[in-house]
C-alpha atoms as a PDB file:
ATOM      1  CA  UNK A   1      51.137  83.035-134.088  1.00  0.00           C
ATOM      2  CA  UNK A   2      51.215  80.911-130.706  1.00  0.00           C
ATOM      3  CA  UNK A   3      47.805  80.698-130.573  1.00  0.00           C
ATOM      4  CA  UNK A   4      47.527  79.135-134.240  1.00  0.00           C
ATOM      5  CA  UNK A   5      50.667  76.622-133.764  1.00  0.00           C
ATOM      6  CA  UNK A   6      48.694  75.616-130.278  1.00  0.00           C
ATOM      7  CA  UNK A   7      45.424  75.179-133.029  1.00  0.00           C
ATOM      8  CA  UNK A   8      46.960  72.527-134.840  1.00  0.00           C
ATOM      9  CA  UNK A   9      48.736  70.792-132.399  1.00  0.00           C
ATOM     10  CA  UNK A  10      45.169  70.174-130.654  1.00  0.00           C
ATOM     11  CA  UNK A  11      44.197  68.821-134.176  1.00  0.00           C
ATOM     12  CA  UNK A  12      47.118  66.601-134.611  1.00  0.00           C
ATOM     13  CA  UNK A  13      47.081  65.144-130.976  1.00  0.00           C
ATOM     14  CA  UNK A  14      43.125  64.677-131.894  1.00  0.00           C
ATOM     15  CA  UNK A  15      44.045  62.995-134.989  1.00  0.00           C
ATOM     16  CA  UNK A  16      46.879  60.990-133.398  1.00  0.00           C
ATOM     17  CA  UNK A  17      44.889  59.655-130.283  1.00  0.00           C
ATOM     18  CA  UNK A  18      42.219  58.451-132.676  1.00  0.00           C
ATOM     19  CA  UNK A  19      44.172  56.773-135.559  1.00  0.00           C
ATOM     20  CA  UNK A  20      46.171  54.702-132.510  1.00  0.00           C
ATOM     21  CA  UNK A  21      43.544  53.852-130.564  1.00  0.00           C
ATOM     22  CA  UNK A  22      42.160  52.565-134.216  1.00  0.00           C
ATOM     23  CA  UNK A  23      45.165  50.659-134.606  1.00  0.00           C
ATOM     24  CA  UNK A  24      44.645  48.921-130.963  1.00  0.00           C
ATOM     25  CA  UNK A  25      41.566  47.746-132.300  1.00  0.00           C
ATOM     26  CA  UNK A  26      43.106  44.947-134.686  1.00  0.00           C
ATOM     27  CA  UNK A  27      44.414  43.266-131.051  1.00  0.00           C
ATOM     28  CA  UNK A  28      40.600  43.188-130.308  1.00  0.00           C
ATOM     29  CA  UNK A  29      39.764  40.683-133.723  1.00  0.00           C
ATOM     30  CA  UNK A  30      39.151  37.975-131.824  1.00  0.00           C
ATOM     31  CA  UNK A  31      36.820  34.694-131.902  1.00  0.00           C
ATOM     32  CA  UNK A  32      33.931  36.424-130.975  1.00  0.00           C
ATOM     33  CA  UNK A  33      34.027  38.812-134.048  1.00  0.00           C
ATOM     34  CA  UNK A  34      34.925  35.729-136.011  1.00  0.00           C
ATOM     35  CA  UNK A  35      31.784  33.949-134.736  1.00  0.00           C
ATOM     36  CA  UNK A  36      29.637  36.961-135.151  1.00  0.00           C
ATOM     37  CA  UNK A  37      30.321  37.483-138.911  1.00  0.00           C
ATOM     38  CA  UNK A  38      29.618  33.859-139.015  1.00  0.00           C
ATOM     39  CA  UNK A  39      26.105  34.509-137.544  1.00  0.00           C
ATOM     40  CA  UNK A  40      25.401  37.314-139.494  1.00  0.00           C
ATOM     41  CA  UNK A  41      25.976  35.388-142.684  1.00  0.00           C
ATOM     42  CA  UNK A  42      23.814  32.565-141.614  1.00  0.00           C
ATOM     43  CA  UNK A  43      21.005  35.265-140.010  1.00  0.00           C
ATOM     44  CA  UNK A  44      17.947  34.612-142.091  1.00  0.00           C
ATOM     45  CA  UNK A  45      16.762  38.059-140.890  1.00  0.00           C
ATOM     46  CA  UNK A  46      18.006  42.023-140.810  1.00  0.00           C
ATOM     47  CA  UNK A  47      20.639  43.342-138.441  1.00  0.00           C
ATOM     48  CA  UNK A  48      19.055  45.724-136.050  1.00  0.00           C
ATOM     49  CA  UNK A  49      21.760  48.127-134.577  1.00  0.00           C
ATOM     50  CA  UNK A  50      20.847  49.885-131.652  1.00  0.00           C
ATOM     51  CA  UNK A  51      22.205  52.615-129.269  1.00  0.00           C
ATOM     52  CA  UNK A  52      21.660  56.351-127.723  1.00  0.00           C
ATOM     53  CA  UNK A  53      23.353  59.148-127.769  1.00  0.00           C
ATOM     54  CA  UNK A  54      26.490  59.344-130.223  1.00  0.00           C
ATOM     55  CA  UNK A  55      26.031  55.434-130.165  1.00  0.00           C
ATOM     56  CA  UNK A  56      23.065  55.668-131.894  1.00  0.00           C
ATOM     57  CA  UNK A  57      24.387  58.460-134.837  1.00  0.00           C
ATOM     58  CA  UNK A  58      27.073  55.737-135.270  1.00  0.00           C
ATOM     59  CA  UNK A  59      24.722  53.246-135.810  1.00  0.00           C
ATOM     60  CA  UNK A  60      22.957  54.830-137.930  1.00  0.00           C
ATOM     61  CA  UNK A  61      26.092  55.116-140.146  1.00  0.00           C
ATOM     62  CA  UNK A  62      26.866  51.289-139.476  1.00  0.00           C
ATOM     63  CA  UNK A  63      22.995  50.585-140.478  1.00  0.00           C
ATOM     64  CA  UNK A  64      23.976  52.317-143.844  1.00  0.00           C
ATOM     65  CA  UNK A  65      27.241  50.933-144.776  1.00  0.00           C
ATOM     66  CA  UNK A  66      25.551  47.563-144.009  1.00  0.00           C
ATOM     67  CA  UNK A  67      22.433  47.982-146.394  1.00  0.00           C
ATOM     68  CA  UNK A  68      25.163  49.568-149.265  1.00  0.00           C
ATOM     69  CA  UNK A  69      26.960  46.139-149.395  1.00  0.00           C
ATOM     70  CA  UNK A  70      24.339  43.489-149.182  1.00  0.00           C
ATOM     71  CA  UNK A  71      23.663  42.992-145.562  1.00  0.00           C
ATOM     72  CA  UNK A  72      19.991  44.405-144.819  1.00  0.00           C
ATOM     73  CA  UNK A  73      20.067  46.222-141.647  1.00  0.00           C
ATOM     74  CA  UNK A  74      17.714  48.777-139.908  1.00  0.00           C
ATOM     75  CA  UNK A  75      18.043  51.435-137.281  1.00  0.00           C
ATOM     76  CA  UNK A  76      16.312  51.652-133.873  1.00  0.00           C
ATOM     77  CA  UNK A  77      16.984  54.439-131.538  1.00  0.00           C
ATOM     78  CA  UNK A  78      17.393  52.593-127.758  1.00  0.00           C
ATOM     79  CA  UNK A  79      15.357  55.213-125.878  1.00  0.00           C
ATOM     80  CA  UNK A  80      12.316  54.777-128.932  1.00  0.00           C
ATOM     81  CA  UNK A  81      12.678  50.617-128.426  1.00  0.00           C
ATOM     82  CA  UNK A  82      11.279  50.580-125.469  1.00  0.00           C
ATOM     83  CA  UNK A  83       8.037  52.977-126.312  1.00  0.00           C
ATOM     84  CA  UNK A  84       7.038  50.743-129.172  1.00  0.00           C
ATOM     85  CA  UNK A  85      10.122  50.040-132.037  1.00  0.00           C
ATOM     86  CA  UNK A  86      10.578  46.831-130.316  1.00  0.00           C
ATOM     87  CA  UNK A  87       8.219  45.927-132.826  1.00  0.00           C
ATOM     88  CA  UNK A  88      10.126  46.113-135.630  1.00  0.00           C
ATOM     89  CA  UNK A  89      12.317  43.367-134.013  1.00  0.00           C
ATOM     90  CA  UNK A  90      11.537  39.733-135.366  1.00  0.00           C
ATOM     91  CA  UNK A  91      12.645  36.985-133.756  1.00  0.00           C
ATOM     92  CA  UNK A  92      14.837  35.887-137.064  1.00  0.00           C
ATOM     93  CA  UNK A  93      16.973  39.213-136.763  1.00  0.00           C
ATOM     94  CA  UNK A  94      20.055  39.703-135.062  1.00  0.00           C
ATOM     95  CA  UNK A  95      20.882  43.402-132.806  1.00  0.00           C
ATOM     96  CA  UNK A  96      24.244  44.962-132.225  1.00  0.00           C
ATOM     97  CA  UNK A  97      23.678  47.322-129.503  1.00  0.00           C
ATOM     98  CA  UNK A  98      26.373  50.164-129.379  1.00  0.00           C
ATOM     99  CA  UNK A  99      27.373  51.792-125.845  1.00  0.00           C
ATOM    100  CA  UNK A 100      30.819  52.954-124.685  1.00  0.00           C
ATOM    101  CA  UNK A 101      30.050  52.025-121.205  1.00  0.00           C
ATOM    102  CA  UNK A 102      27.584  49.110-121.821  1.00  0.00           C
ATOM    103  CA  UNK A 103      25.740  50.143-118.810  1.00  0.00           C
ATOM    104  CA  UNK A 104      23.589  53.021-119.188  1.00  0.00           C
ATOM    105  CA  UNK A 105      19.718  52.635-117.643  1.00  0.00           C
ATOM    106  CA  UNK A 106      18.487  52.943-121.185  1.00  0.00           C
ATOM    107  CA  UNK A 107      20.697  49.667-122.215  1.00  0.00           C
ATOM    108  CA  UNK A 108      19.819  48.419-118.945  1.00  0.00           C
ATOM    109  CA  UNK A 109      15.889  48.334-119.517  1.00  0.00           C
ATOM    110  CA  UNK A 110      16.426  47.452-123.206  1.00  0.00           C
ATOM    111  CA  UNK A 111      18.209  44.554-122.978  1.00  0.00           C
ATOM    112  CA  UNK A 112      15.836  42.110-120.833  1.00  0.00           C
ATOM    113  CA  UNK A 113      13.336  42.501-123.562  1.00  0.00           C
ATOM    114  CA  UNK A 114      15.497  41.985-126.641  1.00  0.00           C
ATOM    115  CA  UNK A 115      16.475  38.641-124.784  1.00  0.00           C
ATOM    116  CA  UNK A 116      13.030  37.732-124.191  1.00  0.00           C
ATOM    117  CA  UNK A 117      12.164  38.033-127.856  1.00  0.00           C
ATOM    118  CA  UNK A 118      14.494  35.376-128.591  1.00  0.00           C
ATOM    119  CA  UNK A 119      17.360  37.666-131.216  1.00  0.00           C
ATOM    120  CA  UNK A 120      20.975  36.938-130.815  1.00  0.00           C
ATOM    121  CA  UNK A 121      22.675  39.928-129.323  1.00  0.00           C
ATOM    122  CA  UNK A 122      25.513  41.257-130.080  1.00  0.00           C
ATOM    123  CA  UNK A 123      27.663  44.271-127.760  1.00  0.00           C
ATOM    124  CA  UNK A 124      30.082  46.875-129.665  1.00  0.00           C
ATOM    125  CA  UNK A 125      31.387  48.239-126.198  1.00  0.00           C
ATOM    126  CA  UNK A 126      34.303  49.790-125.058  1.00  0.00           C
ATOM    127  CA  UNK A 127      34.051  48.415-121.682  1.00  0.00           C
ATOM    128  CA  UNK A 128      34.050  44.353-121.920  1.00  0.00           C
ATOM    129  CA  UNK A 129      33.026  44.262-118.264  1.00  0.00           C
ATOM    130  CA  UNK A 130      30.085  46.035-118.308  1.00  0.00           C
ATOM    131  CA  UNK A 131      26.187  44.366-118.249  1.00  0.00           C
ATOM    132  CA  UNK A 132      25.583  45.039-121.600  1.00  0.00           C
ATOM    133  CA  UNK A 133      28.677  42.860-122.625  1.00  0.00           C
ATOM    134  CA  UNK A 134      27.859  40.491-119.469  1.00  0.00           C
ATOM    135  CA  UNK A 135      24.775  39.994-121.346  1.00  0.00           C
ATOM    136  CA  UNK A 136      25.532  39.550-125.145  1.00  0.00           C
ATOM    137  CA  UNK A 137      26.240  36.468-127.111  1.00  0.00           C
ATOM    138  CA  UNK A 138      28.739  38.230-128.682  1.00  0.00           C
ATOM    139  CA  UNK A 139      31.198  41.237-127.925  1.00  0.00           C
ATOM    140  CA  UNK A 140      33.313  43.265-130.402  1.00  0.00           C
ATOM    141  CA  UNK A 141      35.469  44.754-128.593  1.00  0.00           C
ATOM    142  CA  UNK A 142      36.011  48.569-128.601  1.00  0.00           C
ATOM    143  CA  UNK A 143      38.298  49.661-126.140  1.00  0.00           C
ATOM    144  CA  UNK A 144      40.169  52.968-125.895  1.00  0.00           C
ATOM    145  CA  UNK A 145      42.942  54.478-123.951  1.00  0.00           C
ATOM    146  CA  UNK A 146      41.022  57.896-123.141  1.00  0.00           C
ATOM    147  CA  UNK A 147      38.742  59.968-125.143  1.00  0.00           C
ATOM    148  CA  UNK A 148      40.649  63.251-127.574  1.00  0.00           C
ATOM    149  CA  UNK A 149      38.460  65.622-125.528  1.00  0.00           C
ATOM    150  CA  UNK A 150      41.448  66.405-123.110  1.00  0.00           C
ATOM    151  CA  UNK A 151      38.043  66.471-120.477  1.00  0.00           C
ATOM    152  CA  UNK A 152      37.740  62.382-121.393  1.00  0.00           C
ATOM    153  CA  UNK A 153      34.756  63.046-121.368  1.00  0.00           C
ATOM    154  CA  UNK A 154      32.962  64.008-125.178  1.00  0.00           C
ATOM    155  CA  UNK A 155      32.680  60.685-127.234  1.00  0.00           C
ATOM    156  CA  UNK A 156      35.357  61.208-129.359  1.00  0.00           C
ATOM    157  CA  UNK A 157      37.730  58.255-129.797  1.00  0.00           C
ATOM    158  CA  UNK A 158      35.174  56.148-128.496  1.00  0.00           C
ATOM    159  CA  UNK A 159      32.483  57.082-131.516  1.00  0.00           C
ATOM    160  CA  UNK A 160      35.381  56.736-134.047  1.00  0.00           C
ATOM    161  CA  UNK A 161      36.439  53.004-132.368  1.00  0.00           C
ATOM    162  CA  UNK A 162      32.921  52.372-132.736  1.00  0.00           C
ATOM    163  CA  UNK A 163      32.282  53.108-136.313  1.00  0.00           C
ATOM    164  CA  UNK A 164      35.984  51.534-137.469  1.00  0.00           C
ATOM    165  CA  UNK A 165      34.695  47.732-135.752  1.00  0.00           C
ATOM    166  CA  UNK A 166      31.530  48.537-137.550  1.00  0.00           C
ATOM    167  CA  UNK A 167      32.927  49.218-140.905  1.00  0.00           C
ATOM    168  CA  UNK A 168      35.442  45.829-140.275  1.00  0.00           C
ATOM    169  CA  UNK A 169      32.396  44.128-140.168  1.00  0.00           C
ATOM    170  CA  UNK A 170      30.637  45.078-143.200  1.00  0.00           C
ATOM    171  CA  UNK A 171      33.253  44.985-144.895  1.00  0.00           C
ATOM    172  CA  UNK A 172      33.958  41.365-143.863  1.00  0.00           C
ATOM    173  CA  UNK A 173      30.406  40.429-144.751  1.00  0.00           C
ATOM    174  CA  UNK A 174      31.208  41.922-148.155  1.00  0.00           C
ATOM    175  CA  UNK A 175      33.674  40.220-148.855  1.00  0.00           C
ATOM    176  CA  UNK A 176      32.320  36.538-147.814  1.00  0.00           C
ATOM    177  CA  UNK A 177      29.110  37.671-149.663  1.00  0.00           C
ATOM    178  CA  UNK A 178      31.518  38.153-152.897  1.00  0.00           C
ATOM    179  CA  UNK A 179      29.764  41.873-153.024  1.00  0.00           C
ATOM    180  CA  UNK A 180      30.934  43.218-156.822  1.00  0.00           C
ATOM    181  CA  UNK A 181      31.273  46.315-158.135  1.00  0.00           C
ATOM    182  CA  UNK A 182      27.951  45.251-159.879  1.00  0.00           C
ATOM    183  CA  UNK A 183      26.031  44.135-156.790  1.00  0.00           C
ATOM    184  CA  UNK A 184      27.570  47.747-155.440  1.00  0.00           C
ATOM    185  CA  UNK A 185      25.925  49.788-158.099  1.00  0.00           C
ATOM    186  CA  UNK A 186      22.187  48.032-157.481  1.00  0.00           C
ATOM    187  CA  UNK A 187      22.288  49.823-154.791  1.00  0.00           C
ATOM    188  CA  UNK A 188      23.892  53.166-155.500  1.00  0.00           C
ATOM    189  CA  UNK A 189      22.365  54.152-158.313  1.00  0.00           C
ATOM    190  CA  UNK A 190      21.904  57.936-158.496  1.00  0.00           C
ATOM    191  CA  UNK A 191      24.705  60.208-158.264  1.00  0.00           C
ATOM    192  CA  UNK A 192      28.265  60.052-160.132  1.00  0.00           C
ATOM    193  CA  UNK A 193      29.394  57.126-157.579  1.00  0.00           C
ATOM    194  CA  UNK A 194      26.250  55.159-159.552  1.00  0.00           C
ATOM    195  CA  UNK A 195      26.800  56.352-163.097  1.00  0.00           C
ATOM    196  CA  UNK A 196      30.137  55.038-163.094  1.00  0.00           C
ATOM    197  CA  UNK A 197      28.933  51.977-162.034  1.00  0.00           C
ATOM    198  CA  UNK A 198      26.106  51.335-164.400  1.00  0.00           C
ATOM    199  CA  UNK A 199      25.994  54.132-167.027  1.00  0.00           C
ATOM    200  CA  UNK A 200      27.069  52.649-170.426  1.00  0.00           C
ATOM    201  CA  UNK A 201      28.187  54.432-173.469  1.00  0.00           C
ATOM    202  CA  UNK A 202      24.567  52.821-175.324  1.00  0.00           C
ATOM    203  CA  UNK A 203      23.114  55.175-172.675  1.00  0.00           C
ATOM    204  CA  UNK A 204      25.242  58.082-173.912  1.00  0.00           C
ATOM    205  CA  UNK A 205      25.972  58.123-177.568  1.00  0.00           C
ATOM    206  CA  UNK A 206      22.553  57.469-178.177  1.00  0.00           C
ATOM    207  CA  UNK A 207      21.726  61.407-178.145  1.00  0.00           C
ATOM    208  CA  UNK A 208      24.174  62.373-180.281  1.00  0.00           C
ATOM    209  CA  UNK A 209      23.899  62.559-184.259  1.00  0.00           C
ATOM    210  CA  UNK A 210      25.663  60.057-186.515  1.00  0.00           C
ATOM    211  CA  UNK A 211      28.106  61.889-189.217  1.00  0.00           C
ATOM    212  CA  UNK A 212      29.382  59.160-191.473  1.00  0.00           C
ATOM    213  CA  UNK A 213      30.365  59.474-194.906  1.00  0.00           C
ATOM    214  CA  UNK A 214      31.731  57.170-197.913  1.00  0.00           C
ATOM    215  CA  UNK A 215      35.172  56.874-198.333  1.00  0.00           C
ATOM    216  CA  UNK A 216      34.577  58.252-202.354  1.00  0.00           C
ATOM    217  CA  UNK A 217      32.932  61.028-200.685  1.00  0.00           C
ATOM    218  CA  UNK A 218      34.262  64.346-202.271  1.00  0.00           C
ATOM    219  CA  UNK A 219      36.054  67.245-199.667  1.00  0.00           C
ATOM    220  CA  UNK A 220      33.284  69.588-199.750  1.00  0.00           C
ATOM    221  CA  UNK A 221      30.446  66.729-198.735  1.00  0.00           C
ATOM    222  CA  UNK A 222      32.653  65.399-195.946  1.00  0.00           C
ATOM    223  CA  UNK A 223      32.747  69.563-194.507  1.00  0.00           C
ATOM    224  CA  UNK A 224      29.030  69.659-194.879  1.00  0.00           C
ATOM    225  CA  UNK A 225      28.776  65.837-192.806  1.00  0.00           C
ATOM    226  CA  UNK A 226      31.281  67.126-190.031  1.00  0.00           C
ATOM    227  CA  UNK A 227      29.518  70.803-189.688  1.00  0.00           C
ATOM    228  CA  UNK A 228      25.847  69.419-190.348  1.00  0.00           C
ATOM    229  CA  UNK A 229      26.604  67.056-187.283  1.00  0.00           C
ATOM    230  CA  UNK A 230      28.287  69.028-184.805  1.00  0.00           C
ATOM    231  CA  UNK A 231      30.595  66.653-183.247  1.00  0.00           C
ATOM    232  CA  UNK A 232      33.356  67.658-185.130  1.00  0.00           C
ATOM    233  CA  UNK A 233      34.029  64.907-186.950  1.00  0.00           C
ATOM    234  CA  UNK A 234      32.646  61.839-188.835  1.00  0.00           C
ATOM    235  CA  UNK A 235      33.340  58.256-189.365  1.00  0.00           C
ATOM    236  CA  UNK A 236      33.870  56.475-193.080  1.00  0.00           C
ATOM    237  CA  UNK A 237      32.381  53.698-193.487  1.00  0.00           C
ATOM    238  CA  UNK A 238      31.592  51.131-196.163  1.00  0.00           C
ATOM    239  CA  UNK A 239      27.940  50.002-197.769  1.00  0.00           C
ATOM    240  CA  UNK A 240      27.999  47.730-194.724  1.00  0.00           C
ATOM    241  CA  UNK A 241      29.081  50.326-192.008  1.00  0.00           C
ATOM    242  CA  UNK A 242      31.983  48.944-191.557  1.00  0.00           C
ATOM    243  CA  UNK A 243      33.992  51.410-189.566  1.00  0.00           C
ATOM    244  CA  UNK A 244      36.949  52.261-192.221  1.00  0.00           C
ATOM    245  CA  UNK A 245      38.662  55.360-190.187  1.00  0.00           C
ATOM    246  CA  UNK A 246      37.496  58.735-189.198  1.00  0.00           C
ATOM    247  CA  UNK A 247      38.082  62.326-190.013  1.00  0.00           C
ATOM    248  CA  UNK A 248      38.150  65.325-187.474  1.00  0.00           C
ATOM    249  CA  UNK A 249      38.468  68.901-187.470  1.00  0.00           C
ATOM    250  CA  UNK A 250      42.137  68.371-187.060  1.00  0.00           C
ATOM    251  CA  UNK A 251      42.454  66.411-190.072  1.00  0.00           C
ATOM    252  CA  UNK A 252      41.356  68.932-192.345  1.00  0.00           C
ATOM    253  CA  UNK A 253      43.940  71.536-191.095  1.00  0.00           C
ATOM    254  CA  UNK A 254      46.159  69.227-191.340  1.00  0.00           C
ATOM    255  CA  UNK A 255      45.208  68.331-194.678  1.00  0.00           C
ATOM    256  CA  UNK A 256      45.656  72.274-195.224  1.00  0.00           C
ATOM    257  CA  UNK A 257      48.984  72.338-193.630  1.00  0.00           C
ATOM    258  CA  UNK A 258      49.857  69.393-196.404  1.00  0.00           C
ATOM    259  CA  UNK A 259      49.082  71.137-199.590  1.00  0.00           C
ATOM    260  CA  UNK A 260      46.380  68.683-200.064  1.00  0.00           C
ATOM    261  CA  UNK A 261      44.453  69.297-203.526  1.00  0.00           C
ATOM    262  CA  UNK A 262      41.407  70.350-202.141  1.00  0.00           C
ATOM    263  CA  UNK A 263      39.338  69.819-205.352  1.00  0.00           C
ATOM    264  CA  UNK A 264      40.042  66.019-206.469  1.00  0.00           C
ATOM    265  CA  UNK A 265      40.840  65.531-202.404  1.00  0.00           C
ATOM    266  CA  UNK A 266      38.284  62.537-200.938  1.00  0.00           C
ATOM    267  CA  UNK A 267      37.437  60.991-197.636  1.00  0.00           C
ATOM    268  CA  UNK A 268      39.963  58.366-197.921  1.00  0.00           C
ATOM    269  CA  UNK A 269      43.100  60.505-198.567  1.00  0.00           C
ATOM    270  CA  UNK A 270      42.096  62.097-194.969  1.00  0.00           C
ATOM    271  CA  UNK A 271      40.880  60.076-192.440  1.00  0.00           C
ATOM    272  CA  UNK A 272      42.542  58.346-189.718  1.00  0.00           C
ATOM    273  CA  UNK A 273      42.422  54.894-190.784  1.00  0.00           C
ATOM    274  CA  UNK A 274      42.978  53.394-187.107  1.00  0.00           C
ATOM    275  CA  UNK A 275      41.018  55.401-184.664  1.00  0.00           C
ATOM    276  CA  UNK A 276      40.664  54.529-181.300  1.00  0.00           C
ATOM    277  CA  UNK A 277      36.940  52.874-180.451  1.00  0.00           C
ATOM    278  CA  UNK A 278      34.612  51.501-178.264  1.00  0.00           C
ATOM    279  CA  UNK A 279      31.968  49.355-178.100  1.00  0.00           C
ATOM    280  CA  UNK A 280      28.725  50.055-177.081  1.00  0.00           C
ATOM    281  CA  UNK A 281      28.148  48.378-174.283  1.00  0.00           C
ATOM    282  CA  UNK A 282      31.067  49.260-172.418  1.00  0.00           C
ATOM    283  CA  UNK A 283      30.960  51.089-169.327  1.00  0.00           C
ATOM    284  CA  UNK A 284      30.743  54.929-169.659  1.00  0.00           C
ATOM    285  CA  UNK A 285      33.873  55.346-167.244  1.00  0.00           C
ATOM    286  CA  UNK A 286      36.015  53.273-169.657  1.00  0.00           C
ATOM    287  CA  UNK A 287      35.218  55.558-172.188  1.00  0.00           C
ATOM    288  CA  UNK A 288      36.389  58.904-169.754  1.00  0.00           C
ATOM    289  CA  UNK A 289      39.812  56.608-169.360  1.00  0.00           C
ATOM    290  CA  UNK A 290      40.423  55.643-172.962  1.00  0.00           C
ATOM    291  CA  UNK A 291      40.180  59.267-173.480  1.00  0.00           C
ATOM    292  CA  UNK A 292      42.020  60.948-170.718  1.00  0.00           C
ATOM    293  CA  UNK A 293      44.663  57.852-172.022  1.00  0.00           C
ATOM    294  CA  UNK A 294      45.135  59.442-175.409  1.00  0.00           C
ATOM    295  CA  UNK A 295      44.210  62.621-174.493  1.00  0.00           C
ATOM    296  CA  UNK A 296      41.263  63.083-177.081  1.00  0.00           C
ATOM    297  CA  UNK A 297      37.960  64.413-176.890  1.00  0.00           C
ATOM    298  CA  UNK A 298      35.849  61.751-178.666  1.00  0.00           C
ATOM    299  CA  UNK A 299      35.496  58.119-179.504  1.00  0.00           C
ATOM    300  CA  UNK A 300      34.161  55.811-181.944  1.00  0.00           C
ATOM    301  CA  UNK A 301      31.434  53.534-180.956  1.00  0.00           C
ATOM    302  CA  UNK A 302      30.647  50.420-182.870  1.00  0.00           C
ATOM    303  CA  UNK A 303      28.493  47.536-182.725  1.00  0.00           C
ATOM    304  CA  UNK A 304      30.187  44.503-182.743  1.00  0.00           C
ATOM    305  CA  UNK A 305      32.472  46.356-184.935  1.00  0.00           C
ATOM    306  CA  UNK A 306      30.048  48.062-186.782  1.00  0.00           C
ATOM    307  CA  UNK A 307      30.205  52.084-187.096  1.00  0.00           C
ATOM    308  CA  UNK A 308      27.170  53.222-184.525  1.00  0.00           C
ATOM    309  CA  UNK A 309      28.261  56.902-184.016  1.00  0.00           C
ATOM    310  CA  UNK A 310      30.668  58.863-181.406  1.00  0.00           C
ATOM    311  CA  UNK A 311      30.666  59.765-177.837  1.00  0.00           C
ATOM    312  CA  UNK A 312      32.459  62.979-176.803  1.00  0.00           C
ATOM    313  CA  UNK A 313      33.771  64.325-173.627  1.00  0.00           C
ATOM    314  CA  UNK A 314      31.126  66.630-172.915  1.00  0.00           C
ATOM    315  CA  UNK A 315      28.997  63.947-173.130  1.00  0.00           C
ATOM    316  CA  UNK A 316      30.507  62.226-170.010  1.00  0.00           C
ATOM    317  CA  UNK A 317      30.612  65.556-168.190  1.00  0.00           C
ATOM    318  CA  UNK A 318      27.621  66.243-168.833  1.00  0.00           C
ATOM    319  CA  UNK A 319      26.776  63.424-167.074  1.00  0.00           C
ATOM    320  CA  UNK A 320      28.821  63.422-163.997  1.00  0.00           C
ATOM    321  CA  UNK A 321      31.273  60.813-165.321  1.00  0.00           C
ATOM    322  CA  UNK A 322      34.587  62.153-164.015  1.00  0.00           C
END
């Protein structure tokens, strides 16, 4: 039991360390990471991010977050630049070179030669006095108390520091950029994040069959339409398709429960005359929320308010919409 309790108290100091040093970072949003935004928005190039080490698995994650919200941005490992992916550098770009100490040898080699090339340089360092932030136009300042490893020693706080500054900066850049959830889903677009960006029900419905029936249409007829169809239910509609209501397996026991005349009964005396709908060109995820609104399985979709057909549930699970 003492040896779980000590378990998570290691996690919660772990957690605790990083989320304040975190917090120390907003006293570190200063001109510099004003100006640098600034830059980046003007930068007629790419944002190269450089670093080694955990630096450089945080900048990869940086380079990502970057390209996902309009800002194009590539990856070069520090040790690789200087055996050749200098070359990917132009002279338009911009770097951010990532190093808690700012002055390891490989920084210290790499740094000369990104200045010669003529790219504005920018340090995310934890240490404000070393040569790497001696060097750079701009610093973003990372600073931490002491790493969580209780050795200081693994990059631990420092990596997190890191990657927090980096994600204040795209999302800064976002935001000046006026990034929408439309520009977003350009670039996202497999996966559920994507489909419930850009799916639309006109993407969906379209599979499905169209049950629709008259609103003289006898009992028996409208059975056939709803079992023919497999949707469990069917729209009634007029000679124009206007949408006129809707009639679902739940109407017809209903109907049962009522002592309806099943012989002389017609589409009219059982549909829902006000069903909910949706046009076709709506988002897919609007549909999911108008349904887990009024907790129902299906929907109506019309055409500028034209009956087009119905989009069910399983239809949005089916395609990750959730």
């Amino acid at each position: 039991m003492n040896l779980v309790k000590n378990i998570k108290k290691i996690a919660r100091d772990v957690l605790l360390n990083e989320s304040q040093a975190i917090s120390k970072l907003t006293e570190f949003i200063d001109d510099d990471f004003e100006a640098c935004v600034k830059v980046i928005l003007q930068c007629k190039g790419r944002v190269v991010i450089t670093g080694i080490g955990k630096s450089a698995i945080i900048a990869s994650k940086i380079v990502a977050t970057l390209n996902s919200t309009g800002t194009p941005a590539l990856f070069m490992h520090a040790a690789d630049a200087i055996h050749g992916d200098l070359g990917m550098i132009k002279e338009e770009d911009l770097v951010v070179c990532i190093s808690k100490s700012g002055n390891t040898p490989e920084i210290k080699v790499l740094v000369p030669l990104l200045k010669r090339r003529g790219s504005k340089l920018v340090a995310l360092v934890s240490n404000t006095q070393s040569y790497l932030a001696q060097q750079a136009d701009f610093v973003l300042n990372a600073t931490i108390g002491e790493e969580a490893c209780p050795n200081n020693l693994a990059p631990t706080t420092s990596t997190t520091a890191h990657l927090a500054m980096g994600d204040a900066l795209a999302v800064c850049l976002l935001e000046l950029r006026n990034f929408t959830s439309r520009d977003f889903a350009e670039f996202h677009p497999g996966g559920a994040l994507g489909k419930q960006l850009y799916l639309k029900v006109s993407d969906v419905f379209v599979h499905n069959q169209v049950p629709m029936v008259k609103p003289d249409t006898a009992l028996k007829d409208v059975i056939l339409e709803i079992s023919s169809k497999r949707l469990g239910c069917t729209g009634v509609v007029d000679g124009s398709k206007n949408l006129l209501g809707i009639i679902t397996d739940g109407d017809l026991r209903r109907m049962l429960e009522k002592g309806v005349n099943l012989l002389s009964a017609k589409a009219t005396d059982i549909m829902t005359k006000t069903p909910k709908s949706i046009e076709k060109d709506e988002f897919a995820v609007k549909a999911m929320q108008v349904m887990q609104d009024n907790s129902i399985t299906q929907l109506v979709v019309v055409d500028q308010g034209k009956f087009a057909g119905f989009i069910h549930l399983h239809d949005l699970l089916k395609e990750g919409i959730v």
